[in-house]
Protein backbone atom coordinates (compact mmCIF):
# COMPACT_ATOMS: atom_id res chain seq x y z
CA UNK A 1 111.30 86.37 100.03
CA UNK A 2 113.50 87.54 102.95
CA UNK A 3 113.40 90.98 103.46
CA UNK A 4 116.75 92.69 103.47
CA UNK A 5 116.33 96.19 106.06
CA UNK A 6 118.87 99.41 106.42
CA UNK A 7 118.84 100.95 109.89
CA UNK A 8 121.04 104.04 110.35
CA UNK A 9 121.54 105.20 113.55
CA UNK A 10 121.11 101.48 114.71
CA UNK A 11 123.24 101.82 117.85
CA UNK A 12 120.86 103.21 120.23
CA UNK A 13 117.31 104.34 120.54
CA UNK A 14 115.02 103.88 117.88
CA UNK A 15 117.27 102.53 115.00
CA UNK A 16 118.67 99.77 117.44
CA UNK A 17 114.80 98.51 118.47
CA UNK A 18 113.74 99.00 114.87
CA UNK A 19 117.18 96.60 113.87
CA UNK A 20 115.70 94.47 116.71
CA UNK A 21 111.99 94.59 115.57
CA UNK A 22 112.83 93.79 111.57
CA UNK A 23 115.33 91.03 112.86
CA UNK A 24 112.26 88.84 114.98
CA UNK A 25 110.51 88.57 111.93
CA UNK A 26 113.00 87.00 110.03
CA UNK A 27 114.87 89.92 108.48
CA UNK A 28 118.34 90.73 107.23
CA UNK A 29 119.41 93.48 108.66
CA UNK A 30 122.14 96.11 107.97
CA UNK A 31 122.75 98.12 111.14
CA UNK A 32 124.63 101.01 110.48
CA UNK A 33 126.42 103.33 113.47
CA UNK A 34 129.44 104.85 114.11
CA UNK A 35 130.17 103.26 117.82
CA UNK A 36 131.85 99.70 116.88
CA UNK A 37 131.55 98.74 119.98
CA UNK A 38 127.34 98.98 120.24
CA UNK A 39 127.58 97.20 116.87
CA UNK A 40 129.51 94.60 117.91
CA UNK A 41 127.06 93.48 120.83
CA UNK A 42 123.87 94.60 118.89
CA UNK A 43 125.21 91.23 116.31
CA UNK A 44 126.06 89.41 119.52
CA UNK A 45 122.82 89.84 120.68
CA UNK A 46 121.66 88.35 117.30
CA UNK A 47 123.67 85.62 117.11
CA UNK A 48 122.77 84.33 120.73
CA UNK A 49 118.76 85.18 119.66
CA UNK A 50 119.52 82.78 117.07
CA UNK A 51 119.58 85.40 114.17
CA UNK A 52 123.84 84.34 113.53
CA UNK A 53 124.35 85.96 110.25
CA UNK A 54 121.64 87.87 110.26
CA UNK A 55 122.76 91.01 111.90
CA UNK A 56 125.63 92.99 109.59
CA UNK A 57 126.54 95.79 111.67
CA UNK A 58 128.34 98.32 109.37
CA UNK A 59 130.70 101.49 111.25
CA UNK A 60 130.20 103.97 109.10
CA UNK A 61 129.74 107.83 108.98
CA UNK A 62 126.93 109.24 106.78
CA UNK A 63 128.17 112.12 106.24
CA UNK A 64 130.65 110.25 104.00
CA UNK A 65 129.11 110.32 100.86
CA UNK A 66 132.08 108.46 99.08
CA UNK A 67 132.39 105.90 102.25
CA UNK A 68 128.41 105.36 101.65
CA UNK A 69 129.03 104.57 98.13
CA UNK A 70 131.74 102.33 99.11
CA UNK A 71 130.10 100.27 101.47
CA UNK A 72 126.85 99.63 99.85
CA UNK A 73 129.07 98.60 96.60
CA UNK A 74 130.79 96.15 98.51
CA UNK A 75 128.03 94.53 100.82
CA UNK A 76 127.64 90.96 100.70
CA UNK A 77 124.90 89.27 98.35
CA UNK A 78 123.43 88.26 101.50
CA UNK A 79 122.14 91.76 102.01
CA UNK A 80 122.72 93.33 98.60
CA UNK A 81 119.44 93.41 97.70
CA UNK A 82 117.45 95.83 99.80
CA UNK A 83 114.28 96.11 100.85
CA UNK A 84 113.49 98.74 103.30
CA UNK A 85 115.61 101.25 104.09
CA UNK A 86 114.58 103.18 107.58
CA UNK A 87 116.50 106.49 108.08
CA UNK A 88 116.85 107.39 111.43
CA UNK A 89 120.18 108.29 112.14
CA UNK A 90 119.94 111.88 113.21
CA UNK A 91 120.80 114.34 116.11
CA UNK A 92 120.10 117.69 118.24
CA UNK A 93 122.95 120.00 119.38
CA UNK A 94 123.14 122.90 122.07
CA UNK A 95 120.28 125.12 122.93
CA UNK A 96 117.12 125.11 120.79
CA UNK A 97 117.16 128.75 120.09
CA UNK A 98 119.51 129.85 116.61
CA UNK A 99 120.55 133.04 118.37
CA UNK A 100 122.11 130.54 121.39
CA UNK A 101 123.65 127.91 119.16
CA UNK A 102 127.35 127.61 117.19
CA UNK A 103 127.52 127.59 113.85
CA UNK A 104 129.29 124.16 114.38
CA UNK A 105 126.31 122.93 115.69
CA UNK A 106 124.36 123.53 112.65
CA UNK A 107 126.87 122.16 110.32
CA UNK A 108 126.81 118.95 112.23
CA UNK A 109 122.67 118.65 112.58
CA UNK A 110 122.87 119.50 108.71
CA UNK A 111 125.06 117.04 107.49
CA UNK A 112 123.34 113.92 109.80
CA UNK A 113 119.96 115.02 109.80
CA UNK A 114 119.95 116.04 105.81
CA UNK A 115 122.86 115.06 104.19
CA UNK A 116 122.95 111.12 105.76
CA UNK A 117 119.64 110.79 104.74
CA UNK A 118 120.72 112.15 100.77
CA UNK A 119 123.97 109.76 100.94
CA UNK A 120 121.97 106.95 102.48
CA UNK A 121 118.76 107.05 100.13
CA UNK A 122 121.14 107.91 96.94
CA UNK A 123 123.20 104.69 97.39
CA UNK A 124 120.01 102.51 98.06
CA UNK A 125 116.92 103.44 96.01
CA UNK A 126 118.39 102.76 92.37
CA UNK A 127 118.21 99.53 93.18
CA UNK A 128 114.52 99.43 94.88
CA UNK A 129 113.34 101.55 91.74
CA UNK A 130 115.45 98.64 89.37
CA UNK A 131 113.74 95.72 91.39
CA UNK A 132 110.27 97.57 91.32
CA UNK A 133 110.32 96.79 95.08
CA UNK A 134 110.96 99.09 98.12
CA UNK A 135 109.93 100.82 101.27
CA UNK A 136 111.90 104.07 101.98
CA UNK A 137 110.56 104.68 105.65
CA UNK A 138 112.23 108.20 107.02
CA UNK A 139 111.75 109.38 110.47
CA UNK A 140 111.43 112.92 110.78
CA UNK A 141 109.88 114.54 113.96
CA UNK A 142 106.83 116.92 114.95
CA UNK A 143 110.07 119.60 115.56
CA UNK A 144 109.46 119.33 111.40
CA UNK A 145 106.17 120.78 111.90
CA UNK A 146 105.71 122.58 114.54
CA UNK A 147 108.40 125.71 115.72
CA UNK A 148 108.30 125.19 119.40
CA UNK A 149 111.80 122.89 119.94
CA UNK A 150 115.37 123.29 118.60
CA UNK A 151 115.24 126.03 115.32
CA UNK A 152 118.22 124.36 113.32
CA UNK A 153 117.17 120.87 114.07
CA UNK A 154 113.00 121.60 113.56
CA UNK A 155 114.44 123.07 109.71
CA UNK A 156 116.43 119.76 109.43
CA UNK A 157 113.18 117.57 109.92
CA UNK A 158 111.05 119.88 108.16
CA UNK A 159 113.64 118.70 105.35
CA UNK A 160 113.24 114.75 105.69
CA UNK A 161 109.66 115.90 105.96
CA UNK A 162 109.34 117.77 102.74
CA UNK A 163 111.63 115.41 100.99
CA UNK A 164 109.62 112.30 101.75
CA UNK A 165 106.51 113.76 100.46
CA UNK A 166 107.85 114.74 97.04
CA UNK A 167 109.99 111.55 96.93
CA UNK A 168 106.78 109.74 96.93
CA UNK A 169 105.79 112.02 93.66
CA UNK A 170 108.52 110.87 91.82
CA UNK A 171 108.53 107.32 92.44
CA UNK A 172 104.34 107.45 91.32
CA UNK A 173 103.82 104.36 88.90
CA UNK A 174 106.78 101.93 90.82
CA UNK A 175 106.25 99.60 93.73
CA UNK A 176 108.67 101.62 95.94
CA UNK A 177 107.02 103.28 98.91
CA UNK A 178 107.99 106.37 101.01
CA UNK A 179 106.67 107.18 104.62
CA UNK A 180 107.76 109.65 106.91
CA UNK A 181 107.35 108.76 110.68
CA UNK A 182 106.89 111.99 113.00
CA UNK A 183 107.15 111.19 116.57
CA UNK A 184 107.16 113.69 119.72
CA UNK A 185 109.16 113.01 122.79
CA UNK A 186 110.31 109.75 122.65
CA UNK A 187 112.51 108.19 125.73
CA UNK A 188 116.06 107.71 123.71
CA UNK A 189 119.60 109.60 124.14
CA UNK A 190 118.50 112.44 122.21
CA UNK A 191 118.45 114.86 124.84
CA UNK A 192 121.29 113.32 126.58
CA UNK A 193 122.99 114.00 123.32
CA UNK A 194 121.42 117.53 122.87
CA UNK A 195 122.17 118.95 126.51
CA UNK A 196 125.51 116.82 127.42
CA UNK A 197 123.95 116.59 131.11
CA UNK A 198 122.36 113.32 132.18
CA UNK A 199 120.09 115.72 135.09
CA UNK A 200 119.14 118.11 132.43
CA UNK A 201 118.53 115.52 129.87
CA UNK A 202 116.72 113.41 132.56
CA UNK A 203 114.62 116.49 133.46
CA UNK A 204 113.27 116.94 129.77
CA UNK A 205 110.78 113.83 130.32
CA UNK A 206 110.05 114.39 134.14
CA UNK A 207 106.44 114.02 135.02
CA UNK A 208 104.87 112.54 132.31
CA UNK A 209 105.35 108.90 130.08
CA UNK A 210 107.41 109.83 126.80
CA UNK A 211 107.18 107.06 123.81
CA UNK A 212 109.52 104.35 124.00
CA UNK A 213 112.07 103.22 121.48
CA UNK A 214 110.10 100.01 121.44
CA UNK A 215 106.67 101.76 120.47
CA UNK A 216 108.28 103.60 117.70
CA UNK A 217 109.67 100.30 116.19
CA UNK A 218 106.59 99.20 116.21
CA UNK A 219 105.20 101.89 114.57
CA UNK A 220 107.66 101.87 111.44
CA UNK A 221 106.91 97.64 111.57
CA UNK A 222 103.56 98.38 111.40
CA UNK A 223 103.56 100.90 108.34
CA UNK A 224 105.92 98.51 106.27
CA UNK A 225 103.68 95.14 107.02
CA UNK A 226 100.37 96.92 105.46
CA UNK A 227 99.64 95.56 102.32
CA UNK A 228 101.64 96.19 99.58
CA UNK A 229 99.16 98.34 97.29
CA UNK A 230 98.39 100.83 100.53
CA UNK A 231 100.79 103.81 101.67
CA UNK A 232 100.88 105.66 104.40
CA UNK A 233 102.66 109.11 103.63
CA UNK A 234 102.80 110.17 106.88
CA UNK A 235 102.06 109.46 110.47
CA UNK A 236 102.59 111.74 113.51
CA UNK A 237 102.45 110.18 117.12
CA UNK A 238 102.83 111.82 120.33
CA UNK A 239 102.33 111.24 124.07
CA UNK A 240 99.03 111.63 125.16
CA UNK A 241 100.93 114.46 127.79
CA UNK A 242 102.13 116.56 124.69
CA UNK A 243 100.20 118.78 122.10
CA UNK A 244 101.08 121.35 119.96
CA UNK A 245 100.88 124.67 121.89
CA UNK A 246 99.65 128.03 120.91
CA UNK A 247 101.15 131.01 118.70
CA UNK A 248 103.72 133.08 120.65
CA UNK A 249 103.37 137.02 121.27
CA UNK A 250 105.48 139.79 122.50
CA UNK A 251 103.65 142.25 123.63
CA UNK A 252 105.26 145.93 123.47
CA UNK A 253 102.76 147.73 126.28
């Protein structure tokens, strides 16, 4: 059976080499983003791979619940019924410290980095749970787990993290299956996006090998192809250059 795969976020980064990944082994693929124009080449890339068809890119904003609702109602029986969902879609704004950042800022990492991932999984899993068949595959972040990066954002992942874990509690005794993918510093436009300065966002991975977009595809590939009775709840990757650093102290002498 041809698998049928959500990416969010599938315009850049991760999401577009995971869209890429799913698509060389055959798969359907619903790419979602909100840049038309990186849709629009990402199924003209596709087509001339010989994937014509394959590819439905889908502009949409997650934060949209009704507009979710909408477009998953309305997809073509082509890609109706789906099989893996991978949430990626997801952002960091302004400085990492809470007393530095704009309320605006929050609002916006809060309804990408949570709320797409509610609209998203709402509008999909129904139908995984219905079909007894489905792999939910999140991507969070070690900013989830550890408090040394960008406050608002780390509490946003520490969401998706949470919430994958006790999704896979209540889907116990169904053939749906939920993992949450953790990376570190991967080499994407996240700080690009984060900072607004190419230098400073270029300075972030100076001096050492970050991930690649590529490696992190693989990564989510590799969870999903495991056997069908196995799991794997969650998986945290990093650079061999990064590692979790110590406690913090002020001292008052």
């Amino acid at each position: 059976m041809t698998e049928v795969v959500v990416v969010s976020g599938a315009t850049s980064g991760i999401g577009e080499a995971c869209a890429r990944r799913f698509l060389d082994e055959g798969a359907r693929v619903v790419a979602i983003g909100r840049r038309a124009d990186r849709l629009e080449a990402l199924a003209a890339s596709a087509a001339a791979g010989g994937a014509a068809g394959a590819l439905l890119p889908l502009e949409l904003d997650l934060r949209d619940r009704a507009a979710v609702e909408r477009a998953f109602s309305d997809l073509p029986d082509s890609h109706r019924e789906v099989t893996v969902l991978v949430n990626n879609a997801g952002l960091a704004l302004g400085p990492a410290s809470a007393l530095q950042g704009t309320p605006e800022q929050w609002d916006t990492m809060v309804d990408t980095n949570i709320k797409g991932v509610l609209h998203l999984t709402g509008a999909i899993l129904p139908g995984m749970v219905e079909r007894d068949r489905g792999h939910v595959i999140n991507i969070g972040s070690i900013g989830g787990s550890y408090a040394g990066g960008s406050t608002v954002y780390g509490g946003t992942k520490a969401f998706v993290h949470h919430f994958s874990l006790a999704l896979r509690r209540d889907l116990l005794g169904r053939r749906v299956r939920v993992t949450c993918v953790e990376p570190g510093s991967v080499a994407t436009e996240f700080n690009l996006v984060r900072l607004g300065d190419a230098g400073k966002a270029a300075e972030a991975h100076r001096g050492y090998r970050p991930m690649s977009a590529d490696e992190l595809a693989e990564i989510v590939h590799y969870c999903h192809r495991l056997p069908a009775h196995m799991n794997v709840n969650r998986i945290e990757l990093m650079p061999i250059m990064q590692a979790p650093s110590a406690f913090a102290i002020a001292r008052e002498d």
